[in-house]
Every structure is written in structure tokens, then in C-alpha cells.
ModelCIF file with pLDDT and N, C-alpha, C, O atoms, coordinates in Angstrom:
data_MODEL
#
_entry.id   MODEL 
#
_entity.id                         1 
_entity.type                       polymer 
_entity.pdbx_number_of_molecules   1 
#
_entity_poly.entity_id                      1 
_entity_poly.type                           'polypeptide(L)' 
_entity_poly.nstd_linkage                   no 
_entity_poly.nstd_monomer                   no 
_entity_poly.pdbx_seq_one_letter_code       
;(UNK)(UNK)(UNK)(UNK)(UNK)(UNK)(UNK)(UNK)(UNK)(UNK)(UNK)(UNK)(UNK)(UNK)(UNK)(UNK)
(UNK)(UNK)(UNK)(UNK)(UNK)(UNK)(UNK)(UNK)(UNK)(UNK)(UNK)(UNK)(UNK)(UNK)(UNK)(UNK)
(UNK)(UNK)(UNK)(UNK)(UNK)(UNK)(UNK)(UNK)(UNK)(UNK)(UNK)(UNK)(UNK)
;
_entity_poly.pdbx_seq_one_letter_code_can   XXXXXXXXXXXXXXXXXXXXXXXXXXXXXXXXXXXXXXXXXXXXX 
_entity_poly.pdbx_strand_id                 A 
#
loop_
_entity_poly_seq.entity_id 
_entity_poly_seq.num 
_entity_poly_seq.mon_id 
_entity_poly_seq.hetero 
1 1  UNK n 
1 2  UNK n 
1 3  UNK n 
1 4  UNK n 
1 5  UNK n 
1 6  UNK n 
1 7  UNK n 
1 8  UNK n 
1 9  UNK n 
1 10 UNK n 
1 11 UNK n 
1 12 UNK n 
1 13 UNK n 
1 14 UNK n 
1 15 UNK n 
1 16 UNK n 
1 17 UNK n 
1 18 UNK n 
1 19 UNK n 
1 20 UNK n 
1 21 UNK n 
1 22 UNK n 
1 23 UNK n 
1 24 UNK n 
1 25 UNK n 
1 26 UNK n 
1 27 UNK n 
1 28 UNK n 
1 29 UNK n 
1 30 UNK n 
1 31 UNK n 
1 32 UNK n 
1 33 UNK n 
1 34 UNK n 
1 35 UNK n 
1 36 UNK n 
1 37 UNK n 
1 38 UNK n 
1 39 UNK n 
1 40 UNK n 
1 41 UNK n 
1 42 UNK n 
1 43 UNK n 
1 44 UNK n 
1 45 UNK n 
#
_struct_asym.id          A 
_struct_asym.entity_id   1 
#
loop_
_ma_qa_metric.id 
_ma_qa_metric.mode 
_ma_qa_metric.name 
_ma_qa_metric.software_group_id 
_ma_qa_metric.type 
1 global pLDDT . pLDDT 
2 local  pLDDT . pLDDT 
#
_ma_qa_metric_global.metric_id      1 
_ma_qa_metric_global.metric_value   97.49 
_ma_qa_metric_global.model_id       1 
_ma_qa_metric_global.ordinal_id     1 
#
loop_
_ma_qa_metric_local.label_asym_id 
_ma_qa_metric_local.label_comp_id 
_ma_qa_metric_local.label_seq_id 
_ma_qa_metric_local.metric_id 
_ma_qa_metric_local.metric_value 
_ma_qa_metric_local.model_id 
_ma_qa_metric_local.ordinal_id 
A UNK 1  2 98.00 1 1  
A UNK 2  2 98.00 1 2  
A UNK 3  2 98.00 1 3  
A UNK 4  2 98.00 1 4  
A UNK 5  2 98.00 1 5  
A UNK 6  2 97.00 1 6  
A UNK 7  2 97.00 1 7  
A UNK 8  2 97.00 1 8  
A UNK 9  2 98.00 1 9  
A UNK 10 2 98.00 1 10 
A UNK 11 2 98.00 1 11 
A UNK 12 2 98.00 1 12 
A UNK 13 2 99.00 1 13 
A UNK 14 2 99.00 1 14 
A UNK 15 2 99.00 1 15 
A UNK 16 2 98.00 1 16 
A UNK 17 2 98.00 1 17 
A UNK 18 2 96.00 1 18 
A UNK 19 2 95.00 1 19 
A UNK 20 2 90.00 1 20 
A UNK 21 2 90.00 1 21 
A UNK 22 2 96.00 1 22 
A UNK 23 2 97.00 1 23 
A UNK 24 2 98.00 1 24 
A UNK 25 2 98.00 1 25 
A UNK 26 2 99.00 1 26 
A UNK 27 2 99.00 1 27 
A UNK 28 2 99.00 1 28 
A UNK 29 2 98.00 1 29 
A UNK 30 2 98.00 1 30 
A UNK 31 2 98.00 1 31 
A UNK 32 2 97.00 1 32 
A UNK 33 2 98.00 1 33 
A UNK 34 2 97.00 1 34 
A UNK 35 2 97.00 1 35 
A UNK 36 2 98.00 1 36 
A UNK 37 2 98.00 1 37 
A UNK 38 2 98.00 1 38 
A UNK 39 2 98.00 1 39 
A UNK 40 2 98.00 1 40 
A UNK 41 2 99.00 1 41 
A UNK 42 2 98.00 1 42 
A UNK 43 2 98.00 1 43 
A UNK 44 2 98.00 1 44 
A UNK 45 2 98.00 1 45 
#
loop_
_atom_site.group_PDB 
_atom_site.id 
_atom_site.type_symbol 
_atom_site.label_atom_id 
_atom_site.label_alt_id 
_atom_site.label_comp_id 
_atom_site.label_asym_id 
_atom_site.label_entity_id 
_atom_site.label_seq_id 
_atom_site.pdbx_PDB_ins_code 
_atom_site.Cartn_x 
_atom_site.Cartn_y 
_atom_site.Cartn_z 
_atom_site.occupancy 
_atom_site.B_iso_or_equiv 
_atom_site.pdbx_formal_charge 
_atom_site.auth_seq_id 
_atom_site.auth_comp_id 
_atom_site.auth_asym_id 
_atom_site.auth_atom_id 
_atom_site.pdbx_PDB_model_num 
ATOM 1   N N  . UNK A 1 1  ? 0.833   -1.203 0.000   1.00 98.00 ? 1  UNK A N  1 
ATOM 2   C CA . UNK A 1 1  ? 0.000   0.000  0.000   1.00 98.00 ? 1  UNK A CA 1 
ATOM 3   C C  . UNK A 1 1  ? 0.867   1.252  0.000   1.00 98.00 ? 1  UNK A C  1 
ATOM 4   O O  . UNK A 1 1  ? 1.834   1.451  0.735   1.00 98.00 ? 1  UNK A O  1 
ATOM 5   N N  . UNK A 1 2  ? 0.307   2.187  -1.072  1.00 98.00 ? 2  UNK A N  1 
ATOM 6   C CA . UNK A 1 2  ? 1.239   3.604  -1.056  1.00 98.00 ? 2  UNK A CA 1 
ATOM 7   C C  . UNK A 1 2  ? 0.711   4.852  -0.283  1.00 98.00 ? 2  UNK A C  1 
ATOM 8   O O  . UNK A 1 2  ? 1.338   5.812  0.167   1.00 98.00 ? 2  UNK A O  1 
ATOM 9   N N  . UNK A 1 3  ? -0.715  4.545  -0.256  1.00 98.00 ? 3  UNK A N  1 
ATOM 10  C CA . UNK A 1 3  ? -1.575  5.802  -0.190  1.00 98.00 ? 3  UNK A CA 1 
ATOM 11  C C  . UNK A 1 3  ? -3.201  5.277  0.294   1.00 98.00 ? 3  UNK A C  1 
ATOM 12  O O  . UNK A 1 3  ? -3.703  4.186  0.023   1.00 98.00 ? 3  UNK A O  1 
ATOM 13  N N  . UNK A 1 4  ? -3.708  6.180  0.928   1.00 98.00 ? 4  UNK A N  1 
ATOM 14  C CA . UNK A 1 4  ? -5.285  6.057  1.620   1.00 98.00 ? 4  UNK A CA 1 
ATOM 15  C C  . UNK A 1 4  ? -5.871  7.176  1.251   1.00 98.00 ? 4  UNK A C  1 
ATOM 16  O O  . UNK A 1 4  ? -5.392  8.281  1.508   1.00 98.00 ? 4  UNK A O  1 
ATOM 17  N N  . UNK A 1 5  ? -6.800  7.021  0.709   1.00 98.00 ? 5  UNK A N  1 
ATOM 18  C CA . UNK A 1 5  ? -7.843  8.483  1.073   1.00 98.00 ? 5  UNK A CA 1 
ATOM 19  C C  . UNK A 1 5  ? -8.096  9.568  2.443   1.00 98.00 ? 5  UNK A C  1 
ATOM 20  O O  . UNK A 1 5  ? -8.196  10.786 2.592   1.00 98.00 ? 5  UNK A O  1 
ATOM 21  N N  . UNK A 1 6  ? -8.140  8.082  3.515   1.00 97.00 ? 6  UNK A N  1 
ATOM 22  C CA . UNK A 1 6  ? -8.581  9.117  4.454   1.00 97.00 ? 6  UNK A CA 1 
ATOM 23  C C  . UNK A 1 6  ? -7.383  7.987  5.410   1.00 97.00 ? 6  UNK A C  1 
ATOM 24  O O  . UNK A 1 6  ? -7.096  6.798  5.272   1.00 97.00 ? 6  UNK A O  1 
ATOM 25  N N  . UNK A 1 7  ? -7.021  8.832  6.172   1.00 97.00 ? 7  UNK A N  1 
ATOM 26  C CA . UNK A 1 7  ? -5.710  8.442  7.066   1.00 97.00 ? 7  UNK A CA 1 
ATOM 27  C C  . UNK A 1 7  ? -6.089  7.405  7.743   1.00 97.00 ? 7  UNK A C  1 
ATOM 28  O O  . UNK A 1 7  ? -7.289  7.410  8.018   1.00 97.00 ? 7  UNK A O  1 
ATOM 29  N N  . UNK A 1 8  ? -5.330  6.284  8.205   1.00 97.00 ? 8  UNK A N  1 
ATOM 30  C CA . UNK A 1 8  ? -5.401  5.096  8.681   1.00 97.00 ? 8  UNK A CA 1 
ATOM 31  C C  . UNK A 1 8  ? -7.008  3.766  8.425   1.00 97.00 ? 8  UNK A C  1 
ATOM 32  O O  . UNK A 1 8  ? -7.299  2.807  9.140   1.00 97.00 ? 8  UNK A O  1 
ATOM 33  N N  . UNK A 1 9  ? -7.700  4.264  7.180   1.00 98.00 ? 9  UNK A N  1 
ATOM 34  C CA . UNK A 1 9  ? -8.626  3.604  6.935   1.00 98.00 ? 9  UNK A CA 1 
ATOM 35  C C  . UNK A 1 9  ? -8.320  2.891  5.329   1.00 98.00 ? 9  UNK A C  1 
ATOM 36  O O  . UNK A 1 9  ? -8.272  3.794  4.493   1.00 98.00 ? 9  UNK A O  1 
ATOM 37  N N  . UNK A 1 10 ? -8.152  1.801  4.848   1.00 98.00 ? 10 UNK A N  1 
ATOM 38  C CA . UNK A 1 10 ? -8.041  1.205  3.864   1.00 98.00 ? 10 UNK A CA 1 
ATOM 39  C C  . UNK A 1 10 ? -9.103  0.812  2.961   1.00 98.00 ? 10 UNK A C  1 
ATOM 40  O O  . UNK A 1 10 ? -9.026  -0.171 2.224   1.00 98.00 ? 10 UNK A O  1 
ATOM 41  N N  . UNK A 1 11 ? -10.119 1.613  3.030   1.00 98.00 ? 11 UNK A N  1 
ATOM 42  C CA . UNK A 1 11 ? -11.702 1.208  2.086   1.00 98.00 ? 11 UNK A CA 1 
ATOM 43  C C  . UNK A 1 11 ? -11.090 1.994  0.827   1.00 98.00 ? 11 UNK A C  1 
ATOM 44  O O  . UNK A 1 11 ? -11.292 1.431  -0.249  1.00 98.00 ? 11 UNK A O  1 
ATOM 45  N N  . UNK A 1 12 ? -10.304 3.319  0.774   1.00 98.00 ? 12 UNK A N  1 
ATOM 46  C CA . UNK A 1 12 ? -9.848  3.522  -0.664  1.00 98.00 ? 12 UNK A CA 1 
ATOM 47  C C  . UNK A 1 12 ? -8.444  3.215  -0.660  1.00 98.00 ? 12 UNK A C  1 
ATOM 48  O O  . UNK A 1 12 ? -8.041  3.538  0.458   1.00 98.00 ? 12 UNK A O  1 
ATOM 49  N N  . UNK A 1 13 ? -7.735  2.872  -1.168  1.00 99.00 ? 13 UNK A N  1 
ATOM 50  C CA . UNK A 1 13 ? -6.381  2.931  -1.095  1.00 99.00 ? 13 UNK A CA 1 
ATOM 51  C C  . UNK A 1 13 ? -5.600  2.671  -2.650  1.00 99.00 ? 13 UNK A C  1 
ATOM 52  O O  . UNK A 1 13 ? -6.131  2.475  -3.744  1.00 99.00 ? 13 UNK A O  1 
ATOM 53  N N  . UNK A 1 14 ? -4.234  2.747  -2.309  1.00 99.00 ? 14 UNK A N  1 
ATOM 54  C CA . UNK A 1 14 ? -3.673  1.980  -3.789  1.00 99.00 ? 14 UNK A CA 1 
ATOM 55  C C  . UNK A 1 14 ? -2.063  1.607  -3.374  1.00 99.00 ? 14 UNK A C  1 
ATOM 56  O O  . UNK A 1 14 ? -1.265  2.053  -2.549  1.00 99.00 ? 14 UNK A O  1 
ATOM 57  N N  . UNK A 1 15 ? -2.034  0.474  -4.475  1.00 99.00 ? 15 UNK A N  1 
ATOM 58  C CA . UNK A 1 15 ? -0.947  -0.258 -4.101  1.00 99.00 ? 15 UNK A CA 1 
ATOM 59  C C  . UNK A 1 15 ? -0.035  -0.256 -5.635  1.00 99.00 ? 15 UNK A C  1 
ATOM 60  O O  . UNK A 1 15 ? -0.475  0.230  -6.677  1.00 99.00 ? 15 UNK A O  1 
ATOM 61  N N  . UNK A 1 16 ? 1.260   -0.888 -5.488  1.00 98.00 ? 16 UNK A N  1 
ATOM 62  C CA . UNK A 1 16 ? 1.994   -0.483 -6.918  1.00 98.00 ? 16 UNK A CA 1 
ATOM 63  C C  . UNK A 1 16 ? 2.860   -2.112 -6.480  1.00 98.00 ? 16 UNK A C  1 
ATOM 64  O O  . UNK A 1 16 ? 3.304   -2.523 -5.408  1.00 98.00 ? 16 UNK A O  1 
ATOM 65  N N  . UNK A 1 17 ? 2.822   -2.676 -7.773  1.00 98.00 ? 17 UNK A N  1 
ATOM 66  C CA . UNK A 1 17 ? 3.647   -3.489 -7.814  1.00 98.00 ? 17 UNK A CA 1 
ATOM 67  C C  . UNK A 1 17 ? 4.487   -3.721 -8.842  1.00 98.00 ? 17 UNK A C  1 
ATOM 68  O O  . UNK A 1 17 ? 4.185   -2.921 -9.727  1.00 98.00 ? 17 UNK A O  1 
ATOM 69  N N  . UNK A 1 18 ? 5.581   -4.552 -9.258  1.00 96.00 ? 18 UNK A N  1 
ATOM 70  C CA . UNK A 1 18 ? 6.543   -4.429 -10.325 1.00 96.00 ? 18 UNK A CA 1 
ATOM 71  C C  . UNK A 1 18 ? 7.280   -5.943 -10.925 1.00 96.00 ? 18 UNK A C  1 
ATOM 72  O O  . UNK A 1 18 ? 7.833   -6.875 -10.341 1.00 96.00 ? 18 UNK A O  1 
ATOM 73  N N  . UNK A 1 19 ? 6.988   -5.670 -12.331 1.00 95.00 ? 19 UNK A N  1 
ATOM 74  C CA . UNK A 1 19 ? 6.822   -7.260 -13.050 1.00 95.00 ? 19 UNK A CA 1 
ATOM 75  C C  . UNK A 1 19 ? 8.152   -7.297 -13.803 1.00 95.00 ? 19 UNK A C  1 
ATOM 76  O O  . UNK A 1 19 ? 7.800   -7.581 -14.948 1.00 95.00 ? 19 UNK A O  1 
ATOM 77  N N  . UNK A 1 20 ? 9.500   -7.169 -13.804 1.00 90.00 ? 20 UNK A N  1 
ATOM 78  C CA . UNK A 1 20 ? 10.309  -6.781 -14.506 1.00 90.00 ? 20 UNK A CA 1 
ATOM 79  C C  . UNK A 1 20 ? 10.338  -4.973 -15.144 1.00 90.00 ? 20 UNK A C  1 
ATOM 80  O O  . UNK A 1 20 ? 10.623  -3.946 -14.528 1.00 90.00 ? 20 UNK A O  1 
ATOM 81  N N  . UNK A 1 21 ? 9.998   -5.131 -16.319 1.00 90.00 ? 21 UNK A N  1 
ATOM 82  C CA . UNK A 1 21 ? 10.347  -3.496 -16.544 1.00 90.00 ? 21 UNK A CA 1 
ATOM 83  C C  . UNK A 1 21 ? 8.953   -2.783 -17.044 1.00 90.00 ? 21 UNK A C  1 
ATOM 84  O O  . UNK A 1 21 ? 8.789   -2.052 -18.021 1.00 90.00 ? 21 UNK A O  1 
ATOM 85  N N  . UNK A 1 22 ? 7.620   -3.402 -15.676 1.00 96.00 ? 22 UNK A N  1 
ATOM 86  C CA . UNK A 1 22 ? 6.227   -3.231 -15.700 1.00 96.00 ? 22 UNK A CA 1 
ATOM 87  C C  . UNK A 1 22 ? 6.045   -2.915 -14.744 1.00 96.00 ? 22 UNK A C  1 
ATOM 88  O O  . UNK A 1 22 ? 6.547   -3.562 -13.825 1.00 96.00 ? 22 UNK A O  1 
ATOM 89  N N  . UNK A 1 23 ? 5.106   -1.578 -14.413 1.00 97.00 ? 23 UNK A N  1 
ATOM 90  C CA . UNK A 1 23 ? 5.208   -0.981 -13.274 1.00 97.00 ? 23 UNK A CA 1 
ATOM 91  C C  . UNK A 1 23 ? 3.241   -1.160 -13.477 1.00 97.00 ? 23 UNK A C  1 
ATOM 92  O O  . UNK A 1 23 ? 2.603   -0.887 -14.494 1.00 97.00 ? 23 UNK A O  1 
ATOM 93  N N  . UNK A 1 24 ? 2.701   -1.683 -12.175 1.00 98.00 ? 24 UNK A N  1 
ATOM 94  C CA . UNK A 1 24 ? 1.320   -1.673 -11.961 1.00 98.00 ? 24 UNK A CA 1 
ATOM 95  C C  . UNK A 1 24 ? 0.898   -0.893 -10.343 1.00 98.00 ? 24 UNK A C  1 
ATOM 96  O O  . UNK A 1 24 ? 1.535   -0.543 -9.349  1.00 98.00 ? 24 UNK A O  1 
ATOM 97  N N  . UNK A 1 25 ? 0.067   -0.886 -10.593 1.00 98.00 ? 25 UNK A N  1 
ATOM 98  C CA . UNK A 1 25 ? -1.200  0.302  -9.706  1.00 98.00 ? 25 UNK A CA 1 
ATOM 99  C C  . UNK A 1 25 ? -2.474  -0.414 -9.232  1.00 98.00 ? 25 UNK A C  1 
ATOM 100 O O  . UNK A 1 25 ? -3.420  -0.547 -10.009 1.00 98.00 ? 25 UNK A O  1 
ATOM 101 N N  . UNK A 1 26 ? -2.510  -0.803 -8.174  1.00 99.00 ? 26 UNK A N  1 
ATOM 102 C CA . UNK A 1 26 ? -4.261  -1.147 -8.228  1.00 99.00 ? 26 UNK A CA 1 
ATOM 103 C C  . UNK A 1 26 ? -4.600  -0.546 -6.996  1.00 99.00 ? 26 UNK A C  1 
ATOM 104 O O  . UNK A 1 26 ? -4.034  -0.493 -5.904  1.00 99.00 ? 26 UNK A O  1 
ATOM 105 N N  . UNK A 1 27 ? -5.969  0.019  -7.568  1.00 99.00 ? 27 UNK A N  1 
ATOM 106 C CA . UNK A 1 27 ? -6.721  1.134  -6.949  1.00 99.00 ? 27 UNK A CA 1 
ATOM 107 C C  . UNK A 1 27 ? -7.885  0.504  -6.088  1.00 99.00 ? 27 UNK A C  1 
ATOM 108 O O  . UNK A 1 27 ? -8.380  -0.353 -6.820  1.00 99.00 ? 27 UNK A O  1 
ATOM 109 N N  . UNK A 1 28 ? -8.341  0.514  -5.274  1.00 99.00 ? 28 UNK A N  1 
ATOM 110 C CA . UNK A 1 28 ? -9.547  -0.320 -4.395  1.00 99.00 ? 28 UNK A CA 1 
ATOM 111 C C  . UNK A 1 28 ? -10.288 0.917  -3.901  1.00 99.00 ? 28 UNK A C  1 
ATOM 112 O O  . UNK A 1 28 ? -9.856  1.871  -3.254  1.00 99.00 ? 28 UNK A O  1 
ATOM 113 N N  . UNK A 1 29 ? -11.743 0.617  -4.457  1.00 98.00 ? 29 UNK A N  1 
ATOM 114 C CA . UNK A 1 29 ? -12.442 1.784  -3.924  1.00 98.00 ? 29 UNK A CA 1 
ATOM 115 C C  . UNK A 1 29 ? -13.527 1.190  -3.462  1.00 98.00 ? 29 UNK A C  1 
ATOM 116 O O  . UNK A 1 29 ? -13.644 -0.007 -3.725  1.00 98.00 ? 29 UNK A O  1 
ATOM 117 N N  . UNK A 1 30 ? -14.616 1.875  -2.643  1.00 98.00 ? 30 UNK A N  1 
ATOM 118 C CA . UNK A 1 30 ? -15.547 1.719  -1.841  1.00 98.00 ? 30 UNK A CA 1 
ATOM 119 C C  . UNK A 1 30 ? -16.854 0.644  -2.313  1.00 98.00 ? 30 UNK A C  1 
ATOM 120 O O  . UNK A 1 30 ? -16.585 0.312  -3.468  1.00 98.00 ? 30 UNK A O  1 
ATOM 121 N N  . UNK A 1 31 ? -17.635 0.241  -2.054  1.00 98.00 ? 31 UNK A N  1 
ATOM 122 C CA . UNK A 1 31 ? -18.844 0.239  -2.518  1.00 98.00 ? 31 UNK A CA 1 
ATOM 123 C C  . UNK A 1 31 ? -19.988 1.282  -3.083  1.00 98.00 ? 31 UNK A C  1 
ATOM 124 O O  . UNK A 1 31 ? -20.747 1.849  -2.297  1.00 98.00 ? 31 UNK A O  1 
ATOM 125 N N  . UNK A 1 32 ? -20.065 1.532  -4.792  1.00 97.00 ? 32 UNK A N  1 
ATOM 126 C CA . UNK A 1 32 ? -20.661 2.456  -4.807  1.00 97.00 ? 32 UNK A CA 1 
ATOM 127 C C  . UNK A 1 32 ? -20.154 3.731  -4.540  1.00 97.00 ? 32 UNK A C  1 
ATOM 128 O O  . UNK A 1 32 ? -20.800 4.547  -3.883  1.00 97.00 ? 32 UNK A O  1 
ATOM 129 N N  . UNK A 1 33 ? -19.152 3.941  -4.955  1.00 98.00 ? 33 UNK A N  1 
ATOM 130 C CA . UNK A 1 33 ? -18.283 4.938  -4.299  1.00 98.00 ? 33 UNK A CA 1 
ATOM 131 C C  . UNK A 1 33 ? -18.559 6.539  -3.847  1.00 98.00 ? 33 UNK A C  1 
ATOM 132 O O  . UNK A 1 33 ? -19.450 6.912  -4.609  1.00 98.00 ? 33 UNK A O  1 
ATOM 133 N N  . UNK A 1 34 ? -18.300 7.337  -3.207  1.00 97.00 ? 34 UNK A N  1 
ATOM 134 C CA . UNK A 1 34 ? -18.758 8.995  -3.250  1.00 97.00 ? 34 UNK A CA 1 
ATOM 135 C C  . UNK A 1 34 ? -17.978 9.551  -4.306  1.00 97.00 ? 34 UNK A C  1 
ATOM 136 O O  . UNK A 1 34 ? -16.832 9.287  -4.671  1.00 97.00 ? 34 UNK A O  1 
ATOM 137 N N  . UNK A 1 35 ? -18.892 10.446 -4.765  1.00 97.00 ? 35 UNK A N  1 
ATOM 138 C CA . UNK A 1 35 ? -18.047 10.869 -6.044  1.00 97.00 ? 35 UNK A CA 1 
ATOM 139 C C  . UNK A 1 35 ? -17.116 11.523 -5.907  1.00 97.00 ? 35 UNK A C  1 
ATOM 140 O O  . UNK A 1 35 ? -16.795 12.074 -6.959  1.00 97.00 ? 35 UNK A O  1 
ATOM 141 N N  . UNK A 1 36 ? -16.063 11.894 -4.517  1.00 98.00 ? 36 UNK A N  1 
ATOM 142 C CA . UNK A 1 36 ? -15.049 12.771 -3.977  1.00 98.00 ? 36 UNK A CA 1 
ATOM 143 C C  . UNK A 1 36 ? -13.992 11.806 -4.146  1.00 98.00 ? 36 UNK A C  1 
ATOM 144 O O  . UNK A 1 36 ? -12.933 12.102 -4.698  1.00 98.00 ? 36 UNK A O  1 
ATOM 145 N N  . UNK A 1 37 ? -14.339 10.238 -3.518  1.00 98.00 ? 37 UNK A N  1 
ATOM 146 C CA . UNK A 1 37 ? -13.287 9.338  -3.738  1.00 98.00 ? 37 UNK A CA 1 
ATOM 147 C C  . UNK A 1 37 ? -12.874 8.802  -5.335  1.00 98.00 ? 37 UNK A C  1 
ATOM 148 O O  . UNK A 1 37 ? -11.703 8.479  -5.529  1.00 98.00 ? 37 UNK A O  1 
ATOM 149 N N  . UNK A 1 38 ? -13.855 8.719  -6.450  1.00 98.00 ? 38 UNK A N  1 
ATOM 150 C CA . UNK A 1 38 ? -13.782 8.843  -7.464  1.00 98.00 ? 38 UNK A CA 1 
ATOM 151 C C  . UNK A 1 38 ? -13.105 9.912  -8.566  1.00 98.00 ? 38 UNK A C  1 
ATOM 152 O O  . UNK A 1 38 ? -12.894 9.619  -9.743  1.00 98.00 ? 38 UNK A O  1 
ATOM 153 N N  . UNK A 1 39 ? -12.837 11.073 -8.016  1.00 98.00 ? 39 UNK A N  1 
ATOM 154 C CA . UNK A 1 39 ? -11.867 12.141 -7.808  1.00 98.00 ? 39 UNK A CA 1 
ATOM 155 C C  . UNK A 1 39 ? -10.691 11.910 -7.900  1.00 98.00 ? 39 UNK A C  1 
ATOM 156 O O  . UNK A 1 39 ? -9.885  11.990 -8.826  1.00 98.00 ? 39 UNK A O  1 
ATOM 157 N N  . UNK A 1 40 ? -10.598 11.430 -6.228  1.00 98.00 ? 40 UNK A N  1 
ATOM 158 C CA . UNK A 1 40 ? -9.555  11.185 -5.648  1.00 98.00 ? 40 UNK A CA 1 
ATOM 159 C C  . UNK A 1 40 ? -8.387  10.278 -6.646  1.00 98.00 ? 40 UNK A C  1 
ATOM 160 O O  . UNK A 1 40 ? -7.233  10.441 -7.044  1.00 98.00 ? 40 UNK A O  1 
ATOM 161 N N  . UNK A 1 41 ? -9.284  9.427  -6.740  1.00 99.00 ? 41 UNK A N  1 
ATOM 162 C CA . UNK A 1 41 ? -9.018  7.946  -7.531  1.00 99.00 ? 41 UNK A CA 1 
ATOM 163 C C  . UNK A 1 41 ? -8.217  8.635  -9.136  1.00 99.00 ? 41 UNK A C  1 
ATOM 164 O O  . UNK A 1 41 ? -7.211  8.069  -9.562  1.00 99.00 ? 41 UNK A O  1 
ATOM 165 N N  . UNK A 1 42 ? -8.769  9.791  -9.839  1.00 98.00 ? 42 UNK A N  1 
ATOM 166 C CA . UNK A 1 42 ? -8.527  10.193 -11.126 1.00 98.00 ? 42 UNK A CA 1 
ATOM 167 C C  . UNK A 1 42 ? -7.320  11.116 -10.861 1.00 98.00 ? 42 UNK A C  1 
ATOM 168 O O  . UNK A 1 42 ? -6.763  11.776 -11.738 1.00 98.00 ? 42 UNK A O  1 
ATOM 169 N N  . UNK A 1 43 ? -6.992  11.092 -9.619  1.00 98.00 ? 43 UNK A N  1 
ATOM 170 C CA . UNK A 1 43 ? -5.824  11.920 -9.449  1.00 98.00 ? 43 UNK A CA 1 
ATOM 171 C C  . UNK A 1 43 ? -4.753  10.950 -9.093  1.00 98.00 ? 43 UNK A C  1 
ATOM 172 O O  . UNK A 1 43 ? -3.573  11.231 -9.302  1.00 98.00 ? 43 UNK A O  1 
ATOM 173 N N  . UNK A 1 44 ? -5.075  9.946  -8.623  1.00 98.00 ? 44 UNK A N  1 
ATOM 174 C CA . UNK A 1 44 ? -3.987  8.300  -8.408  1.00 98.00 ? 44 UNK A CA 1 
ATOM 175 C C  . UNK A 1 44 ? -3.404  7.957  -9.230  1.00 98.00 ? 44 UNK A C  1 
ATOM 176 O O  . UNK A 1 44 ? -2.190  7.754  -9.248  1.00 98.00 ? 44 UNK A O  1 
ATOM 177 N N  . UNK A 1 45 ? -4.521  7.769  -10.457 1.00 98.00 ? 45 UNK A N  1 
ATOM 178 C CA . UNK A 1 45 ? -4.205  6.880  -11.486 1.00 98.00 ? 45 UNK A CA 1 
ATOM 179 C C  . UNK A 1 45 ? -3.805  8.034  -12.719 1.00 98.00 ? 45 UNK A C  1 
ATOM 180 O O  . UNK A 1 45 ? -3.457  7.649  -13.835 1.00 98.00 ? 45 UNK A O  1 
#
């Protein structure tokens, strides 16, 4: 994990992992999300 939306809670978060000379991102967001974390999320990725 690199990053949380909201400090010490993991319902949004994102993580980065690395496959040789492949760099990945996965983003985990809420149920139904608020459209602030969906935001959030377009500024992650």
C-alpha cells in the first residue's frame, strides 16, 4: 500500500507493484463509491 484516502482507513487505497520493466497500480475503492473518492481515484491513477 502507497496511499489512503482518508488516514489510517483502507476502504480507498492503492498499491503499486513491479513485473520486470512493468510498473502496476491497483486502486480499491468503496462500494458504490462517493463521487469525492472517485476524484480522488482520477488523481492516483
Amino acid at each position: 500500500q502507497r496511499g489512503t484516502y482518508e488516514p489510517g482507513k483502507s476502504d480507498n487505497a492503492y498499491y503499486t507493484f513491479r513485473t520486470g520493466n512493468t510498473y502496476w497500480l491497483v486502486v480499491t475503492l468503496e462500494f458504490c463509491p462517493r463521487p469525492e473518492m472517485v476524484e480522488w481515484a482520477n488523481k492516483i491513477v
